[in-house]
Protein backbone atom coordinates (compact mmCIF):
# COMPACT_ATOMS: atom_id res chain seq x y z
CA UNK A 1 39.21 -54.26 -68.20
CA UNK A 2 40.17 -58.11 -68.89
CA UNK A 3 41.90 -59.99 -66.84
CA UNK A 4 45.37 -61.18 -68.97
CA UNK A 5 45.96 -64.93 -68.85
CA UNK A 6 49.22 -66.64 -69.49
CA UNK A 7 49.35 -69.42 -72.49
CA UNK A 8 48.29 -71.67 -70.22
CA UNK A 9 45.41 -70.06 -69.60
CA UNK A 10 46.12 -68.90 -66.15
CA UNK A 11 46.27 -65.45 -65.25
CA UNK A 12 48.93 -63.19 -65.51
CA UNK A 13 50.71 -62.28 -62.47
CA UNK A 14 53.38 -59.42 -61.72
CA UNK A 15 54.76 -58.98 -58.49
CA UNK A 16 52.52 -61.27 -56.75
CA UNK A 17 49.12 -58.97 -58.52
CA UNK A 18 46.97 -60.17 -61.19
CA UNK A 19 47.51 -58.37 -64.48
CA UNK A 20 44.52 -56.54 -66.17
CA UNK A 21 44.55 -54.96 -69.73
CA UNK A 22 42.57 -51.82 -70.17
CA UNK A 23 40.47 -50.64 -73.20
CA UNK A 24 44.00 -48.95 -74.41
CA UNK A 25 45.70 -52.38 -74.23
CA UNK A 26 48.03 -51.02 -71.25
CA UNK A 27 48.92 -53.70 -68.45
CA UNK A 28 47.82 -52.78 -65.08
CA UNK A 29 48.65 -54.86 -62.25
CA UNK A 30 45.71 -55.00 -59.85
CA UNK A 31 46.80 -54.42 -56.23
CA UNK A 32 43.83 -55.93 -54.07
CA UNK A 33 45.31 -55.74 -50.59
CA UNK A 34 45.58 -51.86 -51.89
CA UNK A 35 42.70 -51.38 -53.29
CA UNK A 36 40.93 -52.90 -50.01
CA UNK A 37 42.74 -50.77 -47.37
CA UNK A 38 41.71 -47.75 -49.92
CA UNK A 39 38.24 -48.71 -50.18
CA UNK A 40 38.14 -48.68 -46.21
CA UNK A 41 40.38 -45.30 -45.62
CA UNK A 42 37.57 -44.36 -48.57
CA UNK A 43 34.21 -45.30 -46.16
CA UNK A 44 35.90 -44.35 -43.39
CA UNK A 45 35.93 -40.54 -44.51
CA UNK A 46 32.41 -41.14 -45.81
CA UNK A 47 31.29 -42.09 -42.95
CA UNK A 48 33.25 -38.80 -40.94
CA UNK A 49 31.84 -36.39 -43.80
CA UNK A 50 28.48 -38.21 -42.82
CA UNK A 51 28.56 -37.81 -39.37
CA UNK A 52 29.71 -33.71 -39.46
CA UNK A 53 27.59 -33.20 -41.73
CA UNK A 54 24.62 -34.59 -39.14
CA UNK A 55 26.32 -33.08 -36.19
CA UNK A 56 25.70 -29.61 -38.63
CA UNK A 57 22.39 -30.15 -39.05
CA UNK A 58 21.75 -30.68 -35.87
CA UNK A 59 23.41 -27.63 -34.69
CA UNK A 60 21.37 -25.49 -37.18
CA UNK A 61 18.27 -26.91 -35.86
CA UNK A 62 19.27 -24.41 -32.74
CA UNK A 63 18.97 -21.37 -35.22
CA UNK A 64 15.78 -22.03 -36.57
CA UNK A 65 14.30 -18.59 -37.20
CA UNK A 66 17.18 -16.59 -37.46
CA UNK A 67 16.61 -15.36 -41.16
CA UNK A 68 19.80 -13.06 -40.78
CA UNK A 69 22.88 -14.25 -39.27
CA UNK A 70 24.86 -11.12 -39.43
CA UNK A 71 22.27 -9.73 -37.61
CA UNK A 72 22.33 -12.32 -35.02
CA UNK A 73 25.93 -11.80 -34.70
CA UNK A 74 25.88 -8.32 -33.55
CA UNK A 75 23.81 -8.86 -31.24
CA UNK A 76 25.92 -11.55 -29.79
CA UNK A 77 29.03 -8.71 -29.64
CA UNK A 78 26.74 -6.54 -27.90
CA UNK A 79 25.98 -8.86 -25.68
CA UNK A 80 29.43 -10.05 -25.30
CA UNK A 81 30.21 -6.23 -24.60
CA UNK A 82 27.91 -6.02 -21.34
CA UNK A 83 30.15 -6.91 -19.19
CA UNK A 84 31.82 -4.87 -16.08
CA UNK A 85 35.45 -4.77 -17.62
CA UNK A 86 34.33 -3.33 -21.18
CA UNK A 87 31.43 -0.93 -19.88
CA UNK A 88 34.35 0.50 -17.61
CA UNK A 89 36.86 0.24 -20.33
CA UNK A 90 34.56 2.26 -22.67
CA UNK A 91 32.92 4.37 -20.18
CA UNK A 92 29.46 3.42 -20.42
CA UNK A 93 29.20 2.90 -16.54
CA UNK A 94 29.00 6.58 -15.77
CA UNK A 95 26.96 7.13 -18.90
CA UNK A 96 24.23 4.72 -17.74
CA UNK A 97 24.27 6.16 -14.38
CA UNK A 98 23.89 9.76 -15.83
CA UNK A 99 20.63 8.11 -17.47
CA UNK A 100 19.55 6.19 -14.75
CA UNK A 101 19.92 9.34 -12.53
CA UNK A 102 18.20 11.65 -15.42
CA UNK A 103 15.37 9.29 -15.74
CA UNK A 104 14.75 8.81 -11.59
CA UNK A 105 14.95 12.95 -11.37
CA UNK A 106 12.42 13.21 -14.12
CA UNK A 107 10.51 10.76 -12.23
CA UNK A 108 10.71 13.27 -9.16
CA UNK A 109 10.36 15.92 -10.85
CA UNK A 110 6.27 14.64 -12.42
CA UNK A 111 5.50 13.50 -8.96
CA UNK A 112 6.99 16.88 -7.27
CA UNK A 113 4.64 19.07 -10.01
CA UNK A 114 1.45 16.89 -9.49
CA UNK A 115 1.73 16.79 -5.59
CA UNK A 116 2.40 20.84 -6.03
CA UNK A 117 -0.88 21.36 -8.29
CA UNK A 118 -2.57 19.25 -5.86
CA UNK A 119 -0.96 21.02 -2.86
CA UNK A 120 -2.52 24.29 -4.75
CA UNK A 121 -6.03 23.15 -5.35
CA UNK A 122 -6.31 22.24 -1.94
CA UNK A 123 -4.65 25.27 -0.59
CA UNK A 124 -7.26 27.57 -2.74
CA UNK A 125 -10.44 24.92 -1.34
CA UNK A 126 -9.23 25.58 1.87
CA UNK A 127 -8.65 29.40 1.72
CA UNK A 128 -12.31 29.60 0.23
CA UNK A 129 -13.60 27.61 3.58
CA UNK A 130 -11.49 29.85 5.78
CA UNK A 131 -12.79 32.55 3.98
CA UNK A 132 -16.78 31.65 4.08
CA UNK A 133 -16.08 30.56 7.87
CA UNK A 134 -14.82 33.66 8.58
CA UNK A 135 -17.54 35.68 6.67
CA UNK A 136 -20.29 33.13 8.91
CA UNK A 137 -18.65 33.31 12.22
CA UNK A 138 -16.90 36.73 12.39
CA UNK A 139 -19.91 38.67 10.18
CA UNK A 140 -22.63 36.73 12.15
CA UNK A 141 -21.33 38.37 15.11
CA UNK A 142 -21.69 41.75 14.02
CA UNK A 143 -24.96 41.03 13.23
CA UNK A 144 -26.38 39.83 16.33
CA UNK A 145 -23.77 41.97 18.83
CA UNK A 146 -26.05 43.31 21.32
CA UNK A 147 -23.43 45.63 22.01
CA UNK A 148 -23.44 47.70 18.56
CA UNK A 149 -27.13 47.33 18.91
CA UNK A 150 -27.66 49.56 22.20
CA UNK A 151 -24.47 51.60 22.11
CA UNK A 152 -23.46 52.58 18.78
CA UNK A 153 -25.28 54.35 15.86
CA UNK A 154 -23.66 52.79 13.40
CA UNK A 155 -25.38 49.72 11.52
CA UNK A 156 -23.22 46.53 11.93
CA UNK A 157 -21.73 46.35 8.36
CA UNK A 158 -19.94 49.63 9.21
CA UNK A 159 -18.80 48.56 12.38
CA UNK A 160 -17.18 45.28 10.31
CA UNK A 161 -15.81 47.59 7.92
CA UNK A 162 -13.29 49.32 10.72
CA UNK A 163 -12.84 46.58 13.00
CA UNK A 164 -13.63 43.24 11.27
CA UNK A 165 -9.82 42.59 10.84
CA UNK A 166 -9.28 43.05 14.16
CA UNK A 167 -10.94 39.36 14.45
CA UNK A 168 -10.15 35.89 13.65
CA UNK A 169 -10.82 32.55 13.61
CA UNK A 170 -8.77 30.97 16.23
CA UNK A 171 -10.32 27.10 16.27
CA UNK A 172 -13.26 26.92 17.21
CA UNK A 173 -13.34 30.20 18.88
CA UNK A 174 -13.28 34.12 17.61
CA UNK A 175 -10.82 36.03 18.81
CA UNK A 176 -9.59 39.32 18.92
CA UNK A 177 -6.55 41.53 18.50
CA UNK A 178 -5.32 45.07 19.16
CA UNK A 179 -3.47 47.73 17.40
CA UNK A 180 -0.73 46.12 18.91
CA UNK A 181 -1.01 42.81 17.85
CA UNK A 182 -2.06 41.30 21.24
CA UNK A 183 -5.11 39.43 22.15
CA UNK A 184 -7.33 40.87 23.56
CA UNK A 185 -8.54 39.52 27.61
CA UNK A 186 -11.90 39.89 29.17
CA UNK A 187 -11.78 42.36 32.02
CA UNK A 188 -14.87 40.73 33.93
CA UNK A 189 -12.61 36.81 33.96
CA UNK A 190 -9.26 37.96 34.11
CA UNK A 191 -6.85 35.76 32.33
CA UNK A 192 -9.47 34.76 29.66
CA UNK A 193 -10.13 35.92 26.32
CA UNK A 194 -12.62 38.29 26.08
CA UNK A 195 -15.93 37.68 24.54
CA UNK A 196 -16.95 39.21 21.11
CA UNK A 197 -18.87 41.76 22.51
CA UNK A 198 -16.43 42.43 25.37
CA UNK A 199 -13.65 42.66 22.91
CA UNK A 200 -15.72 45.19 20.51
CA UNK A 201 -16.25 47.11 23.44
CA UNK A 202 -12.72 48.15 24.59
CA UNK A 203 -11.38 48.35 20.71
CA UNK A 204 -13.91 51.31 20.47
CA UNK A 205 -12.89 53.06 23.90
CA UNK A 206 -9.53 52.87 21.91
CA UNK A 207 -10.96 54.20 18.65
CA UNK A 208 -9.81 57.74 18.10
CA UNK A 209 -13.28 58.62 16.61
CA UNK A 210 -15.04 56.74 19.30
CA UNK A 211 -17.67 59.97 19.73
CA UNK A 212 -19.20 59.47 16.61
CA UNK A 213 -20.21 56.36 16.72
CA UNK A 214 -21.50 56.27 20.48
CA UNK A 215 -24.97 56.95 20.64
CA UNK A 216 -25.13 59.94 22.54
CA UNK A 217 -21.85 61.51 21.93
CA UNK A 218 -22.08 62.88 18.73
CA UNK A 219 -21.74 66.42 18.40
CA UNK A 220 -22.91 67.79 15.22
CA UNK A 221 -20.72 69.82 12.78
CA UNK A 222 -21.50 73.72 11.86
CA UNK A 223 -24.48 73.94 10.13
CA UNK A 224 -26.22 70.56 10.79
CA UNK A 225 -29.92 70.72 11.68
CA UNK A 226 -31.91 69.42 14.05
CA UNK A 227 -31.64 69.24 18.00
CA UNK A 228 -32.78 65.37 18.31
CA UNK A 229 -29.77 63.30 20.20
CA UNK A 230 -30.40 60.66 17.07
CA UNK A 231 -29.67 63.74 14.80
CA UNK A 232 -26.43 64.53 16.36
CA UNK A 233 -25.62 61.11 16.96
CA UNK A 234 -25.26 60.82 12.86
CA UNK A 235 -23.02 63.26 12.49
CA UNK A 236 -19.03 62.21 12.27
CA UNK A 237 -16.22 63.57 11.23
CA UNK A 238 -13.92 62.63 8.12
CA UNK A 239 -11.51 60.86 9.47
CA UNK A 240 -14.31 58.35 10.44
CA UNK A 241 -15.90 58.45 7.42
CA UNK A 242 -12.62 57.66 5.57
CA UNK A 243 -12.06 54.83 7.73
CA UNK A 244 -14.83 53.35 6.03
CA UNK A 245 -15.28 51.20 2.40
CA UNK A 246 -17.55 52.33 0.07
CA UNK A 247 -20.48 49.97 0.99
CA UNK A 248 -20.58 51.39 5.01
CA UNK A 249 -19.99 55.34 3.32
CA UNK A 250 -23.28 54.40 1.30
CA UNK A 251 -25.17 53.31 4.17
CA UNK A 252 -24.60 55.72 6.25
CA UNK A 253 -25.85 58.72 4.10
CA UNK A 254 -28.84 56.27 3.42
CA UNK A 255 -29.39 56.13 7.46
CA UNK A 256 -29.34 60.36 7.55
CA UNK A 257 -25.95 60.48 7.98
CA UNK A 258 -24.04 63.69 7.52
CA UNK A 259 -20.26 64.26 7.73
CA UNK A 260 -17.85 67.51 9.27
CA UNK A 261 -14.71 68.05 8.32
């Protein structure tokens, strides 16, 4: 645009503005004062587009990483959901409890079965030591009882075979029982418990079939040969030889035995 002069030379003016002409010839007056305040409203919102846009920059700088923002925003509404009010209000409280609880029991419930197989392992371990004590102590006194020795016939394992569960390990002590289910007292120390031998002694005065198994008391049946006292003394009845398991019947007919009806 040119500035339009007068014919004096000086420029135009309209309403106090200098007068341009544009390329079309049209007269525009130029309005400075204007055009100065516009310029500054003009930097002025440069300069606020400027700074938000900074101020955006930096706040993305804080989501660096985040390579999917709807994502990002769930989890923010979950997160914005765990709160006391909403879990109530949507009934997750009891819900996580019912896990919680599900999750401890299950707990219990591993610990419960590995303390039980334990519990059974060494349940079995121990019944096996009971067992082999029992076998040492209570079948070791068989053997050496110098009672079956020089009063009965009968070779120890037999003697175990009817009265062996009338014994048990009490401690660090054998002990016996009767028929009754009561122990069994010495009658030489009154008041104490009676000695292996002691106690072997009064079950067989108790033993129905006590004659056939005394040495010297047999009788033998009809038919039986021989007039020794050892012959007779192997000859019992069937009752007795019932009462006995299959190793003791075996031995006995190996010893000479020979059984009455």
């Amino acid at each position: 645009m040119k500035l339009k002069l007068n014919e004096q030379g000086f420029a135009y003016v309209q309403d106090g503005k200098p007068v341009f002409v544009d390329d079309q010839g049209k007269d525009i007056a130029f309005d400075a004062v204007g055009t100065k305040e516009t310029i500054s409203r003009l930097n002025a919102e440069a300069k606020s587009h400027r700074e938000a846009k900074e101020a955006a920059e930096a706040a993305l700088k804080n989501f660096e990483g985040i390579a999917d923002p709807a994502a990002a925003l769930k989890a923010l509404e979950t997160l914005k959901n765990i709160d006391d009010k909403r879990l109530v209000d949507a009934g997750q409280v009891e819900q996580i409890k019912q896990q919680t609880a599900q999750a401890y029991e299950q707990r219990i419930q591993e610990k419960e079965k590995a303390h039980g197989e334990t519990l059974n392992r060494i349940t079995q371990e121990r019944d096996t030591l009971q067992a082999t004590l029992f076998n040492e102590r209570i079948g070791g006194q068989f053997e050496r009882s110098g009672f079956i020795k020089e009063n009965l016939i009968t070779p120890p394992d037999m003697v175990r075979a009817v009265f062996g569960n009338a014994f048990k390990v009490e401690g660090d002590k054998v002990v016996a029982y009767d028929h009754t289910g009561n122990k069994i007292f010495s009658r030489s120390r009154p008041g104490e418990i009676a000695s292996f031998d002691e106690a072997l002694e009064q079950l067989v005065d108790h033993y129905p079939n006590r004659d056939y198994i005394l040495k010297g008391t047999g009788s033998s049946g009809g038919g039986s040969q021989g007039g020794g006292q050892g012959a007779r003394g192997k000859t019992i009845n069937r009752a007795a030889f019932d009462s006995m398991d299959a190793s003791a019947r075996s031995e006995f007919f190996k010893n000479g035995g020979t059984l009455t009806d």
